[in-house]
Protein backbone atom coordinates (compact mmCIF):
# COMPACT_ATOMS: atom_id res chain seq x y z
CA UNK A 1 13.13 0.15 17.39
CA UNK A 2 13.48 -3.34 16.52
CA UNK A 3 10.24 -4.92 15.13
CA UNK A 4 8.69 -2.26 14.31
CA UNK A 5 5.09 -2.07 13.28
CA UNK A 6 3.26 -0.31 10.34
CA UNK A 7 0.33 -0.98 8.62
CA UNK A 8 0.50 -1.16 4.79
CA UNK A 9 -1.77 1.74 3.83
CA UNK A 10 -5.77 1.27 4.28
CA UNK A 11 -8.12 0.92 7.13
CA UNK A 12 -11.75 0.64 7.08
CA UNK A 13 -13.62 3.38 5.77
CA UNK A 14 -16.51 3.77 8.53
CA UNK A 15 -20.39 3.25 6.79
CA UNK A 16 -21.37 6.47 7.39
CA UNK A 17 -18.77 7.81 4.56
CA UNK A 18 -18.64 5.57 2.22
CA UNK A 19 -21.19 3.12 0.37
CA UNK A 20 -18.77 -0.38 1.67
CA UNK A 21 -21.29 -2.69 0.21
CA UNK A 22 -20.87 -1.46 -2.88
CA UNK A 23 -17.45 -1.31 -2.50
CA UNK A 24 -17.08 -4.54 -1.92
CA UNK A 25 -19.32 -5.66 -4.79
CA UNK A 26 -16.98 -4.56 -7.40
CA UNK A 27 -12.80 -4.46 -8.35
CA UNK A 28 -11.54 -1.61 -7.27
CA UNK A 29 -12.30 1.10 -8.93
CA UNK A 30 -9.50 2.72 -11.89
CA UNK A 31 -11.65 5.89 -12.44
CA UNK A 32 -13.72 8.29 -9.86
CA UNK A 33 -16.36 7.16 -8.11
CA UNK A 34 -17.94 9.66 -6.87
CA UNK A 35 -20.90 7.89 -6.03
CA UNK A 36 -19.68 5.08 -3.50
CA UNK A 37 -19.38 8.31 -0.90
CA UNK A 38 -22.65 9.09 1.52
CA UNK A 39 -21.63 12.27 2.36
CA UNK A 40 -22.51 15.48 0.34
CA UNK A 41 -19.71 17.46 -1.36
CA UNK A 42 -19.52 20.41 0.25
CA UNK A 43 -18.98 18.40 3.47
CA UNK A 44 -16.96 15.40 2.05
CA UNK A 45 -13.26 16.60 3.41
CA UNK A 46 -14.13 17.06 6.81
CA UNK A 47 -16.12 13.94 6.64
CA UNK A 48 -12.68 12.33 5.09
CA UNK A 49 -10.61 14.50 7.99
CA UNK A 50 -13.08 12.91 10.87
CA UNK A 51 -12.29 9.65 9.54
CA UNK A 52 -8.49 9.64 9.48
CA UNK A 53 -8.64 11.17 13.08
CA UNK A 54 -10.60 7.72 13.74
CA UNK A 55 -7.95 5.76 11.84
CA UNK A 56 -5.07 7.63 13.59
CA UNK A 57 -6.06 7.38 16.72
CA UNK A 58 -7.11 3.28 16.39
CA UNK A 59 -3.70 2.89 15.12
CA UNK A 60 -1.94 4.55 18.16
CA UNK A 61 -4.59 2.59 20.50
CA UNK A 62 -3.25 -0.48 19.46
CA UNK A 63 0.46 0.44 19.38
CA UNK A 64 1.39 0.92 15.89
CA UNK A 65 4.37 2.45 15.06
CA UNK A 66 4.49 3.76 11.71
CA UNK A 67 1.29 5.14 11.80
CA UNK A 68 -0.82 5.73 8.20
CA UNK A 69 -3.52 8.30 7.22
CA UNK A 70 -5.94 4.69 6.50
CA UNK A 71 -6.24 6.45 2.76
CA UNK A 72 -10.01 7.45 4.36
CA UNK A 73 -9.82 9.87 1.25
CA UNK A 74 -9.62 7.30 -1.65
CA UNK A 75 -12.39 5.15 -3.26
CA UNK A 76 -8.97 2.70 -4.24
CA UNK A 77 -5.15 3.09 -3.92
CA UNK A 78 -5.07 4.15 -7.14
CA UNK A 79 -7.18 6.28 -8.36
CA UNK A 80 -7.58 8.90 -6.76
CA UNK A 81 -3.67 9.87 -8.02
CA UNK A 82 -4.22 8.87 -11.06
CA UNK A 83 -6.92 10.24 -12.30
CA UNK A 84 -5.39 13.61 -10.71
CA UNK A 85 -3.18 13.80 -13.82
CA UNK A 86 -2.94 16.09 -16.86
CA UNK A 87 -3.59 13.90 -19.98
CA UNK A 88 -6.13 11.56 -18.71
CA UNK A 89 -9.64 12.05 -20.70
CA UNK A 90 -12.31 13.59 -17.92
CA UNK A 91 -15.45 12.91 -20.66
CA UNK A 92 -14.83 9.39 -21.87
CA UNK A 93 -13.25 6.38 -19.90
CA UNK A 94 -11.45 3.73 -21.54
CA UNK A 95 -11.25 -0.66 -20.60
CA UNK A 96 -8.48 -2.65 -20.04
CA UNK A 97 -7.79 -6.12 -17.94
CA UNK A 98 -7.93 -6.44 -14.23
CA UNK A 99 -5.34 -8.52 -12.95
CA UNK A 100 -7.92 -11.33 -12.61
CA UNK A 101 -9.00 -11.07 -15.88
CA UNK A 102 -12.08 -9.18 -16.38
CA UNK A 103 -12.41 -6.05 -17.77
CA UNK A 104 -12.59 -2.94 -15.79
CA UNK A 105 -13.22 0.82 -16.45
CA UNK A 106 -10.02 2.79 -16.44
CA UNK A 107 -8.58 6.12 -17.16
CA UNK A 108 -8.44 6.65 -21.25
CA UNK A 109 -5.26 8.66 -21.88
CA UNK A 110 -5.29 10.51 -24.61
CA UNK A 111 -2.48 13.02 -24.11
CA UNK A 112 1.25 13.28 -22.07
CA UNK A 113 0.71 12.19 -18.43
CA UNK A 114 1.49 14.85 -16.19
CA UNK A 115 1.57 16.16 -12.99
CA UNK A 116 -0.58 19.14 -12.64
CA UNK A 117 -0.52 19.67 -8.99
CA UNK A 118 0.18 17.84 -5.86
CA UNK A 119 -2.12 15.41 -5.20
CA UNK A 120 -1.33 14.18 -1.24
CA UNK A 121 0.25 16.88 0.67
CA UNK A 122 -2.89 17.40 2.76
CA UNK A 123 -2.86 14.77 3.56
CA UNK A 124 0.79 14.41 5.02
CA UNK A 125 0.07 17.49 6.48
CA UNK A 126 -3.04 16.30 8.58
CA UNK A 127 -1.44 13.16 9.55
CA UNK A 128 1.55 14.93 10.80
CA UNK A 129 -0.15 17.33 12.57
CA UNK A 130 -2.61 15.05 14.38
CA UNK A 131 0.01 11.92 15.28
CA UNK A 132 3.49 12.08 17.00
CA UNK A 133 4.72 9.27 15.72
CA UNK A 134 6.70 8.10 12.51
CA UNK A 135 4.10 8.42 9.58
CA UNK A 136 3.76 6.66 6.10
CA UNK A 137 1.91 8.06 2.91
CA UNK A 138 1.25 5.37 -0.07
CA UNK A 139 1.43 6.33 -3.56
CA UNK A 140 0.24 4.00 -6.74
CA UNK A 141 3.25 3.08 -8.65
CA UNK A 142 4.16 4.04 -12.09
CA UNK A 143 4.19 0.50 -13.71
CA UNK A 144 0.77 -0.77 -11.68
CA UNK A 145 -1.09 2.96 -13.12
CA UNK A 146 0.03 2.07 -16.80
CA UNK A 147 -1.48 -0.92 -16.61
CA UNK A 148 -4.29 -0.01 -15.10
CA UNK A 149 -5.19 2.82 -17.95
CA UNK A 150 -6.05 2.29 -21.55
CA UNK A 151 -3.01 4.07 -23.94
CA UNK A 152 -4.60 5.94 -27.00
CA UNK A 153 -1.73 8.55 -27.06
CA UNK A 154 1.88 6.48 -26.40
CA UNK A 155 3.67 4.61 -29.00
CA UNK A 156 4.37 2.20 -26.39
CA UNK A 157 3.26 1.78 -22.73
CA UNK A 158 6.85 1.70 -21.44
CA UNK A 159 6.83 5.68 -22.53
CA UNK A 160 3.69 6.06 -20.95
CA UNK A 161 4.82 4.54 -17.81
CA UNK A 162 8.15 6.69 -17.68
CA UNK A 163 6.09 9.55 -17.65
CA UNK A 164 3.80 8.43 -14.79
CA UNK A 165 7.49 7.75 -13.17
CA UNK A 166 7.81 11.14 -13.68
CA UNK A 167 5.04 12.26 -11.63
CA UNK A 168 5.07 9.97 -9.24
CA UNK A 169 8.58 11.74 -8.37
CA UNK A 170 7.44 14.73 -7.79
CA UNK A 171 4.84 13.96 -5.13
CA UNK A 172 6.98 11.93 -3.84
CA UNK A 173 9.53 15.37 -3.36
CA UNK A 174 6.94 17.00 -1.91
CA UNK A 175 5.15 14.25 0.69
CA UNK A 176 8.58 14.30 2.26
CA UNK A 177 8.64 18.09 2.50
CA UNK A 178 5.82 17.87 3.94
CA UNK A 179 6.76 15.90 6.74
CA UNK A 180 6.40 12.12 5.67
CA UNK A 181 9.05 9.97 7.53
CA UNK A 182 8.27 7.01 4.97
CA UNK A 183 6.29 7.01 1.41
CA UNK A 184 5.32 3.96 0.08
CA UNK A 185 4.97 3.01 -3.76
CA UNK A 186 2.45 0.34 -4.66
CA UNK A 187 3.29 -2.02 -7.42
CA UNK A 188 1.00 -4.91 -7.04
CA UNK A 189 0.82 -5.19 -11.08
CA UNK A 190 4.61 -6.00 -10.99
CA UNK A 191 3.36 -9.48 -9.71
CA UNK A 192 0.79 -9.81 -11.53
CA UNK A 193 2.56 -9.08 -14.98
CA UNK A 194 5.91 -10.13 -14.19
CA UNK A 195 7.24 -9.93 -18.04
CA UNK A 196 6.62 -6.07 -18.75
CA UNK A 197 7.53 -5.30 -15.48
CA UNK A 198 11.14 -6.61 -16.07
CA UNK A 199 10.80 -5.46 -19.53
CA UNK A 200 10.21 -1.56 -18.61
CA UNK A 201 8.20 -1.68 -15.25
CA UNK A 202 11.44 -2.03 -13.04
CA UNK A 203 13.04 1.15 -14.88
CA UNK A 204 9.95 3.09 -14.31
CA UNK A 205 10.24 2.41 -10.58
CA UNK A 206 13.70 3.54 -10.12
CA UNK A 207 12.97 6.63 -12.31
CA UNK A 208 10.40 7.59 -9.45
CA UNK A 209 12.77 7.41 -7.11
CA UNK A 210 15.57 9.59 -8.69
CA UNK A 211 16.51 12.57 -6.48
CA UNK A 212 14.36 11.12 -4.11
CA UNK A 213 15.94 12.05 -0.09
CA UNK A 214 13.84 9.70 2.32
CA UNK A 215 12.94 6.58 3.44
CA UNK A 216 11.05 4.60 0.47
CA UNK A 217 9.14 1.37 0.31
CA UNK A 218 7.09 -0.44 -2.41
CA UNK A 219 4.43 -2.80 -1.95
CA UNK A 220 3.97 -5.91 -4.14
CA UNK A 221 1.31 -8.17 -3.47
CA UNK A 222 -1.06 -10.86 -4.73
CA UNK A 223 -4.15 -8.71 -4.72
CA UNK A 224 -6.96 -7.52 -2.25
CA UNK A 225 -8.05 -11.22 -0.40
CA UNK A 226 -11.60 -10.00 -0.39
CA UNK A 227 -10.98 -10.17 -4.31
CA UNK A 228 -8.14 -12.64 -5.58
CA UNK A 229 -8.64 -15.60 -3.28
CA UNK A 230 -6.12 -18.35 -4.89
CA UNK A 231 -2.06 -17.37 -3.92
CA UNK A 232 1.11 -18.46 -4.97
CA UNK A 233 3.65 -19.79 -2.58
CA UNK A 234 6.19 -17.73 -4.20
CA UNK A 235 6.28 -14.40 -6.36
CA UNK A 236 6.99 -13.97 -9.83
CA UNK A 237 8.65 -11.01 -9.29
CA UNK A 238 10.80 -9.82 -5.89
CA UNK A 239 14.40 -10.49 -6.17
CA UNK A 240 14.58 -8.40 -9.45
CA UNK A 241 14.43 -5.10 -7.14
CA UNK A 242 17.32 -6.32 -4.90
CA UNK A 243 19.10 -3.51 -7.70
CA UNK A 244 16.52 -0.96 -6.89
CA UNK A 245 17.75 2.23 -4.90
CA UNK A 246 14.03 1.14 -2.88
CA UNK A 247 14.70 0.54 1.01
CA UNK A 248 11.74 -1.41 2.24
CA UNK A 249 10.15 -3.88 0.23
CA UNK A 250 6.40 -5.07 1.49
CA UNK A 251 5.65 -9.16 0.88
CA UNK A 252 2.61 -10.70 2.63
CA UNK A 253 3.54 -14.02 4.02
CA UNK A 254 0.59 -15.00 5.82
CA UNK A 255 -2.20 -16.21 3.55
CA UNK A 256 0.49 -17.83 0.85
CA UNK A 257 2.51 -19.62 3.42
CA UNK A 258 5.68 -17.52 1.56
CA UNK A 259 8.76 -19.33 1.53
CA UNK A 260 10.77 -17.00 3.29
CA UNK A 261 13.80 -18.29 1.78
CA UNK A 262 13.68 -15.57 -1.29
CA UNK A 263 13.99 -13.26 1.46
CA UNK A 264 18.19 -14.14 0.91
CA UNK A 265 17.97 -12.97 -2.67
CA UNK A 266 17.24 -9.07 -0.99
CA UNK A 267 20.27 -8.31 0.71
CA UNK A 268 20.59 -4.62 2.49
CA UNK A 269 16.53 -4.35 2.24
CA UNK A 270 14.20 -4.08 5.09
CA UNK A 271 11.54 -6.17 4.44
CA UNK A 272 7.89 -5.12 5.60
CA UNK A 273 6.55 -8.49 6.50
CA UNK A 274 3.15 -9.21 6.39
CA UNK A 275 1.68 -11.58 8.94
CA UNK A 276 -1.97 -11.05 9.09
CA UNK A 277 -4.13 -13.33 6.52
CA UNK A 278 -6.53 -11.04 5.63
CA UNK A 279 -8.50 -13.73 3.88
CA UNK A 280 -10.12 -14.55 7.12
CA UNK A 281 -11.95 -12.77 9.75
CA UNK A 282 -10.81 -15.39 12.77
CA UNK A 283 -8.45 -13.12 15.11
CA UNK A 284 -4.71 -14.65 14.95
CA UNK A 285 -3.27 -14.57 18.57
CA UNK A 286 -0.72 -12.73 19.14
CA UNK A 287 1.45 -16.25 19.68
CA UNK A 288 0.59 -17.38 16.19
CA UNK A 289 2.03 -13.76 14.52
CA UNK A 290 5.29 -14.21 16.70
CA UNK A 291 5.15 -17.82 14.99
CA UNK A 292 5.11 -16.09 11.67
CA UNK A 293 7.68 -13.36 12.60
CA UNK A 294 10.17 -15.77 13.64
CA UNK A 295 9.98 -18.13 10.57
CA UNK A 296 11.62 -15.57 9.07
CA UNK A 297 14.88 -15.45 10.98
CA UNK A 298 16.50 -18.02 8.85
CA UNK A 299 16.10 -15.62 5.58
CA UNK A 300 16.60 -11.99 6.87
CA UNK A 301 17.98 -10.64 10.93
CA UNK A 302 15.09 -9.48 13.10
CA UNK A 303 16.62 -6.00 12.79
CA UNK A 304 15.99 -5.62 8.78
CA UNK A 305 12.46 -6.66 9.35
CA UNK A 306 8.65 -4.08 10.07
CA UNK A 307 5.94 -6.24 10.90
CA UNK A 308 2.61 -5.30 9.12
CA UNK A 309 -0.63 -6.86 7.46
CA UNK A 310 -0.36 -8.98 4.45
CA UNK A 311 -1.94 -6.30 2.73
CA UNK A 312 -4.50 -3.42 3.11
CA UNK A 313 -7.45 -3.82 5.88
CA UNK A 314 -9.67 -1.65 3.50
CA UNK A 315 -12.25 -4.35 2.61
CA UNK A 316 -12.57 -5.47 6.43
CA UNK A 317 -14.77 -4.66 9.29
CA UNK A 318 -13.42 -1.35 11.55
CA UNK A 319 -13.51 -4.45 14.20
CA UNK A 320 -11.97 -7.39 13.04
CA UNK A 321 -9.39 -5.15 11.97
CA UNK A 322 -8.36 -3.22 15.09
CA UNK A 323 -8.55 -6.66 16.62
CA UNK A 324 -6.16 -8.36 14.36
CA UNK A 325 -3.77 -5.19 14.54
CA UNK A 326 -3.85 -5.33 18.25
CA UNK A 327 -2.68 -9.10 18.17
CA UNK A 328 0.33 -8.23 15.22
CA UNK A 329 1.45 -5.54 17.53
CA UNK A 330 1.00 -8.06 20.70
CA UNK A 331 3.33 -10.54 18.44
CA UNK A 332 5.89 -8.13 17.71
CA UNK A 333 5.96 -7.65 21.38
CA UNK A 334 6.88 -11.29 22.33
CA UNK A 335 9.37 -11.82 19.73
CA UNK A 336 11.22 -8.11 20.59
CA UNK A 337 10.97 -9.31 23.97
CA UNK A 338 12.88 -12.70 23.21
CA UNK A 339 15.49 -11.02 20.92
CA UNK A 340 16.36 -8.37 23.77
CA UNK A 341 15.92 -10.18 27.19
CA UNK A 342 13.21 -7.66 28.18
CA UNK A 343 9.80 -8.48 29.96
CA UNK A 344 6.70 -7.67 28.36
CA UNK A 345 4.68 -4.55 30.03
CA UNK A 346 0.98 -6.08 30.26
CA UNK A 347 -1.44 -4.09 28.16
């Protein structure tokens, strides 16, 4: 299809699961938190099942193409893989710097990262088996989990790193044989610390993706808007994976006003393009996202390009967010209709 439309990975988590204002009164979270979840235990994964059904079935509602579990089952993108792994300390937690500065609690490692066990096949599994349509799974990335944990066992964090490459390959193996048409790496700390990721960050990547059969994406961004409010008009680190064996690379245009230009600089990748500034609740029309669709024709052909969100809708009401999903998918609809003479079928 051309224009496709995805979302990047979260959707609200409804109230009655998790604790959202205290959510959103924090970063997000680098170790379990058990806590910010309302529902008991012994009933938490069909609580977490319930909720992706609600996620699925919002995203097929409003036309969504590459449809995504929401990550209903994660306190953060992050952590809930990371902390999964053999060699992270389960008594003690160790401190290290969010990407806005302050210090956050974070997994302490104090032996060889490992994989112990997949982490996400359920939840392939459910999402395949409850959706028709193309599906996406999101993984953290190895280079955004190193710096997100405190190293008291490495010699140097690039090691450590390669080692979370290594087991973020092997989910990765087995989400696709499980039935994901698309997994996603996140690497927003490749922005954020654009030195070591060129240093060692970049290597880890394309370790995780060695052997890899499938359709892969990774998704660098300026941080949750609900948190890191000030953005760039350009990154400080994109065109250094036009070497990467990644095929989809997610940018969020919306909020930063992106100069779409660096879009050149990526030649042969499809480029997720995020064109919903989640920074604000107002409700872009649909005529506004075909606006930001078609600014960037200049940079990269309408048929290398998935529209999606900016980033994740995770901090964001259940109904602002269906409502400004319904309008990207309404945009993609008037500039596919431009592009292949066809008239619009009124929804």
């Amino acid at each position: 299809m051309l224009l496709p439309t995805s979302l990047v990975g979260s959707y609200p988590q409804p109230d009655w699961l998790i604790d959202r204002e205290n959510l959103k009164g924090r970063f997000p979270p680098r170790v379990r938190m058990q806590q910010l979840w309302r529902v008991a235990p012994e009933y938490l994964e069909q609580a977490q099942d319930d909720a992706t059904l609600i996620a699925i079935r919002d995203q097929e509602r409003a036309g969504i193409d590459i449809v995504t579990d929401g990550e209903m089952r994660r306190e953060s993108y992050s952590n809930r893989f990371a902390n999964a792994l053999e060699g992270v300390d389960m008594e003690k937690v160790g401190e290290a710097l969010d990407r806005s500065g302050h210090p956050n609690p974070v997994p302490l490692v104090t032996g060889r990262i490992r994989r112990k066990h997949a982490v996400q096949v359920r939840d392939v599994q459910f999402l395949r088996a409850n959706t028709d349509r193309q599906i996406k799974i999101t993984v953290p990335g190895p280079f955004t989990m190193s710096q997100q944990a405190q190293n008291a066992f490495y010699a140097s964090e690039a090691e450590m790193a390669n080692d979370y490459a290594d087991a973020v390959n092997a989910e990765i193996k087995d989400l696709f044989a499980a039935g994901a048409d698309v997994v996603q790496i996140d690497e927003p700390y490749m922005q954020a610390r654009p030195k070591p990721a060129m240093e060692y960050g970049l290597s880890a990547l394309n370790r995780a993706l060695e052997g890899v059969q499938g359709t892969t994406a990774v998704h660098i961004c300026f941080g949750y808007a609900h948190i890191i409010h000030e953005r760039p008009s350009g990154y400080s680190f994109l065109t250094q994976l036009k070497a990467s064996p990644i095929g989809q690379i997610s940018i969020e245009t919306a909020q930063s006003n992106l100069d779409t230009s660096v879009l050149k600089d990526l030649p042969g990748k499809t480029i997720i393009l995020g064109v919903l500034d989640l920074s604000l609740d107002a409700i872009e029309t649909p005529e506004v996202v075909a606006d930001r669709i078609r600014r960037a024709f200049a940079d990269v052909p309408p048929e290398r390009i998935i529209v999606a969100p900016d980033c994740g809708f995770k901090y964001m009401t259940r109904e602002i967010s269906f409502a400004k999903m319904k309008a990207m998918v309404d945009g993609a609809k008037i500039v596919r209709a431009e592009l292949t003479g066809k008239k619009i079928a009124a929804t």
